[in-house]
N, C-alpha and C. Protein backbone atom coordinates (compact mmCIF):
# COMPACT_ATOMS: atom_id res chain seq x y z
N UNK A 1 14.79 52.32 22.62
CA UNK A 1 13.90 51.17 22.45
C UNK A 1 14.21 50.14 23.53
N UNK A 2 13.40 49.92 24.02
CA UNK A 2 13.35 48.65 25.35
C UNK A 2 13.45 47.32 24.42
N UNK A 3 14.01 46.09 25.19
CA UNK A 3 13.82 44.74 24.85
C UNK A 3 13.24 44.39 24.64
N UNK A 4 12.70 43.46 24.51
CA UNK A 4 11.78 42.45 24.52
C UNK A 4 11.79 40.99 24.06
N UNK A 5 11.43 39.63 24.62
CA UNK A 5 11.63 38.18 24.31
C UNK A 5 10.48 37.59 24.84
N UNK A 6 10.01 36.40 24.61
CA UNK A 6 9.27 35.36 24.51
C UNK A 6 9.95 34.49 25.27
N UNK A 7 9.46 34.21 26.78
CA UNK A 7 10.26 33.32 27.74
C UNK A 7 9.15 31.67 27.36
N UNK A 8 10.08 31.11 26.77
CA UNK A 8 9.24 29.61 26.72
C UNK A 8 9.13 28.83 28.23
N UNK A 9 8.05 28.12 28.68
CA UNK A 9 8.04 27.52 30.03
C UNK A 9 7.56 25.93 30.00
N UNK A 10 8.33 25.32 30.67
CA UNK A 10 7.85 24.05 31.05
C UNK A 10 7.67 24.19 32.65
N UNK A 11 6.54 23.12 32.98
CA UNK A 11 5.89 23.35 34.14
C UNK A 11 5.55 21.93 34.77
N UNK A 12 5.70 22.16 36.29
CA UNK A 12 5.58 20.71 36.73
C UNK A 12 3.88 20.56 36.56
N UNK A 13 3.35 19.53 37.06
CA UNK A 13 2.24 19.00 36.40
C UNK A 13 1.04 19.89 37.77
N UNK A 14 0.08 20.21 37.51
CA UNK A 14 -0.82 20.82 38.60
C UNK A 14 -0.33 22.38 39.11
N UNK A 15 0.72 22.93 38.52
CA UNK A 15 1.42 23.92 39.38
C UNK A 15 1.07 25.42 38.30
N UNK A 16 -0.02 25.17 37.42
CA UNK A 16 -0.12 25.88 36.60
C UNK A 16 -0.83 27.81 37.28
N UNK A 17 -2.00 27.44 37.53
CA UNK A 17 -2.54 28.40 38.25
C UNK A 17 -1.45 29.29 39.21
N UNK A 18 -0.54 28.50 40.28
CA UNK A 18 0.05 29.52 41.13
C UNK A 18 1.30 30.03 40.39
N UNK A 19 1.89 29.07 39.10
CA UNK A 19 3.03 30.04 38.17
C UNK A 19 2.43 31.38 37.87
N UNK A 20 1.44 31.19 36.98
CA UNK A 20 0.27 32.07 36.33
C UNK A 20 0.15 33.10 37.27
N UNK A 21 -0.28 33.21 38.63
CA UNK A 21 -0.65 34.45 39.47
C UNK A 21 0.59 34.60 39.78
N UNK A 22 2.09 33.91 40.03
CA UNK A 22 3.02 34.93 40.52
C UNK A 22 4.06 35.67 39.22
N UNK A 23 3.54 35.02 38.06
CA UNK A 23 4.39 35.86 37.01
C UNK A 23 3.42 36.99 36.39
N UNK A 24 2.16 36.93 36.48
CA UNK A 24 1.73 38.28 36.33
C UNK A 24 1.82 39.43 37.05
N UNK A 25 2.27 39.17 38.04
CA UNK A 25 2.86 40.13 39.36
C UNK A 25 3.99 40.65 38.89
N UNK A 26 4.87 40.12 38.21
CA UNK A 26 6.38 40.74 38.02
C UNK A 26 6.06 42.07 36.78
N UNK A 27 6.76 43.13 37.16
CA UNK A 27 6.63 43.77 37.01
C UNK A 27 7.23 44.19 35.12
N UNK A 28 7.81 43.34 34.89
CA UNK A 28 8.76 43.21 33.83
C UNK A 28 8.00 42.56 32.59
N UNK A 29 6.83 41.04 33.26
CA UNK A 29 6.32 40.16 32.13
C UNK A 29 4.83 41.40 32.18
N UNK A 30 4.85 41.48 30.79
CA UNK A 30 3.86 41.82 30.39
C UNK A 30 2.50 41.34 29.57
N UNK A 31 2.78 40.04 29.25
CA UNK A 31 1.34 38.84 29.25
C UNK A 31 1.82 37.41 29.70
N UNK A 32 1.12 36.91 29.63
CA UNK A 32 1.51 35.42 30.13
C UNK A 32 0.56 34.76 29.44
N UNK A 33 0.41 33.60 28.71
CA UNK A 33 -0.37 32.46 28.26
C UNK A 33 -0.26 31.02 28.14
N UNK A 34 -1.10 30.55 28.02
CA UNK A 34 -0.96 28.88 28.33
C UNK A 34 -1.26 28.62 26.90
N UNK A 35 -0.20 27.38 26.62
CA UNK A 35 -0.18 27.02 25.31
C UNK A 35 0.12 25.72 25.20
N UNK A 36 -0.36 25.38 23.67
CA UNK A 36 -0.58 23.80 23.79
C UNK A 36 0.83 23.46 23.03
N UNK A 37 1.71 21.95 23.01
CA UNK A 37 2.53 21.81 22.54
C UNK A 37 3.85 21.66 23.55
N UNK A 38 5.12 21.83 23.13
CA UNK A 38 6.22 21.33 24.18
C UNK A 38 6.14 22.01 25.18
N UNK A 39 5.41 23.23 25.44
CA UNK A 39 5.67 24.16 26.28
C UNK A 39 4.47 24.17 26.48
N UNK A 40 4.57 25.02 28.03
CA UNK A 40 3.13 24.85 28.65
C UNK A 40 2.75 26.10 29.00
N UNK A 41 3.34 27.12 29.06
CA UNK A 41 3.32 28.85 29.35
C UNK A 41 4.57 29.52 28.56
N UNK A 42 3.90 31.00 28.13
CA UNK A 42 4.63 31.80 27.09
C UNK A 42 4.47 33.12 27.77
N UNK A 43 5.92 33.93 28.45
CA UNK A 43 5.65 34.81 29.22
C UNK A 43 6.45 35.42 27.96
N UNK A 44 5.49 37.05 28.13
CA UNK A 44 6.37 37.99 26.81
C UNK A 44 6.71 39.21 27.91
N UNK A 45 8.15 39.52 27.95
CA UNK A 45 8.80 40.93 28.80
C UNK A 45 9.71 41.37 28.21
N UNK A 46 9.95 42.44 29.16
CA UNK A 46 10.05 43.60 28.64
C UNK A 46 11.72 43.84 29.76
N UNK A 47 12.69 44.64 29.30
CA UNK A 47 13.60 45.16 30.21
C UNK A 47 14.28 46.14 29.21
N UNK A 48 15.33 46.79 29.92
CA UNK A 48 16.37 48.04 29.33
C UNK A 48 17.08 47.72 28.00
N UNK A 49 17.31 45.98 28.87
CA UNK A 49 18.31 45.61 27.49
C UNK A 49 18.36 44.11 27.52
N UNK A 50 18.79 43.62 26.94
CA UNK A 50 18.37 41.53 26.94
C UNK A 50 19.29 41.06 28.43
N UNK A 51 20.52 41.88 28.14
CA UNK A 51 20.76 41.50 29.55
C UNK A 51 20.20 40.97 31.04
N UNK A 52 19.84 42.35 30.85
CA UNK A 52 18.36 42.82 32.33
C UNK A 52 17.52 41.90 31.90
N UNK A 53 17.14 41.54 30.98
CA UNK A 53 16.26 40.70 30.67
C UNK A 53 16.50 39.17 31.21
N UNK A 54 17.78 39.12 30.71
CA UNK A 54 18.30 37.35 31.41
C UNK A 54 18.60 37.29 33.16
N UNK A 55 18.93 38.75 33.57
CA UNK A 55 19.31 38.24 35.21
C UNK A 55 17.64 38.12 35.26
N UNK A 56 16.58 38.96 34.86
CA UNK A 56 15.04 38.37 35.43
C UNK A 56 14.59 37.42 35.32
N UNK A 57 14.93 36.46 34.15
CA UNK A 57 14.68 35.36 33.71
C UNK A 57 15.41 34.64 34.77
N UNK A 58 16.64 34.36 35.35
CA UNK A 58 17.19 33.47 36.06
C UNK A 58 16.70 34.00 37.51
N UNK A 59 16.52 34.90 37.55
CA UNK A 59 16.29 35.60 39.46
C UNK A 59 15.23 35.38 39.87
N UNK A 60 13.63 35.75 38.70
CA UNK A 60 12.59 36.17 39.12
C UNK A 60 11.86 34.56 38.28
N UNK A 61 12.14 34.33 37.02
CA UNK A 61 11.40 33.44 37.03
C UNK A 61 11.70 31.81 36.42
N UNK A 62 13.08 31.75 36.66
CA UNK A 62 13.07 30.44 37.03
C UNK A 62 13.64 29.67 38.24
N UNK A 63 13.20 30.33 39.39
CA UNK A 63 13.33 30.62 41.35
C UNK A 63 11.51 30.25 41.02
N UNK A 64 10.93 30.19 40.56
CA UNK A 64 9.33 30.37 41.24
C UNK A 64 9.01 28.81 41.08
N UNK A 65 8.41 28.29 42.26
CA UNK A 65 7.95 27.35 41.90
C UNK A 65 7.29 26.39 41.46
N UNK A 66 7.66 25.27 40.51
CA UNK A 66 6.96 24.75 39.84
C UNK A 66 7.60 24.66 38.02
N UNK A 67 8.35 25.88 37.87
CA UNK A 67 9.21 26.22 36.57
C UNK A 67 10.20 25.28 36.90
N UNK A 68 9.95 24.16 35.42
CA UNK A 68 10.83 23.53 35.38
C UNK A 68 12.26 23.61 34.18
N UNK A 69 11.64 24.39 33.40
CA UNK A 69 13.06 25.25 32.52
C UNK A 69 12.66 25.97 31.40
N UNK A 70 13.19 26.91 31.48
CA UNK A 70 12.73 28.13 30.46
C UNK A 70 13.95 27.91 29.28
N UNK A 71 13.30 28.63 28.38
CA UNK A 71 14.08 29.17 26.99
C UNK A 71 13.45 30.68 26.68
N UNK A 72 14.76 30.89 26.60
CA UNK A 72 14.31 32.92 26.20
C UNK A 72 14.73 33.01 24.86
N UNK A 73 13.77 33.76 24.30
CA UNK A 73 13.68 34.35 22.57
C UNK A 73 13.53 35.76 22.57
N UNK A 74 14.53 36.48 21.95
CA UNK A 74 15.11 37.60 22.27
C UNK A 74 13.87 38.16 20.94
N UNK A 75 13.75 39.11 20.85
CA UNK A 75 12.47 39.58 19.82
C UNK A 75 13.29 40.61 18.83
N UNK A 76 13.52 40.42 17.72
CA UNK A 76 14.48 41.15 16.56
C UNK A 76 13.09 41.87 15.93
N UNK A 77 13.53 43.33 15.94
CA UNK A 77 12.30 44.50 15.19
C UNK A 77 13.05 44.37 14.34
N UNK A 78 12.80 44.03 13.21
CA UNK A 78 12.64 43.90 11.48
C UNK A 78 12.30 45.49 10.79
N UNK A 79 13.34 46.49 10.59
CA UNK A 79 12.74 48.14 10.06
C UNK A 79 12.78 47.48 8.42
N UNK A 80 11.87 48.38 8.09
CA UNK A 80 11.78 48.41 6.55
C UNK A 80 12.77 48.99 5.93
C-alpha cells in the first residue's frame, strides 16, 4: 500500500495560478484544490512511504514559488 497525505498550503497573495500549474506537474501530487478558510490550496499525494513523502514536500513543494508554508496530514486507512 502506497502513502498518502493532504499537504495544507498557504500562499502569497496573486501567486495562485503559477503554484497551481507547477504542482500539478509533480509527478507525486495527485489533485490540487483551492479552498476557502486558513488555507488557500490542498495538494493530496501520493509516495512509497510518508517519508518519501516529506523529502517531496520540503524539495518539490515548499522550493516553489510563492508557498508560504505547508502542513502535511498523513492519511490513516481505517480497516474494518
Amino acid at each position: 500500500m502506497r502513502a498518502t497525505a493532504y499537504v495544507l498550503i498557504n500562499l502569497a497573495a496573486g501567486i495562485f495560478e503559477d503554484v497551481y500549474s507547477k504542482l500539478t506537474k509533480l509527478e507525486f501530487v495527485q489533485q490540487v484544490h483551492a479552498v476557502s478558510g486558513p488555507y488557500d490550496m490542498i495538494a493530496i499525494v501520493n509516495g512509497p512511504t510518508f517519508n518519501d513523502i516529506g523529502k517531496n514536500v520540503l524539495n518539490e513543494i515548499q522550493t516553489v514559488r510563492g508557498v508560504q508554508n505547508t502542513i502535511t496530514c498523513n492519511v490513516i486507512f481505517l480497516e474494518n
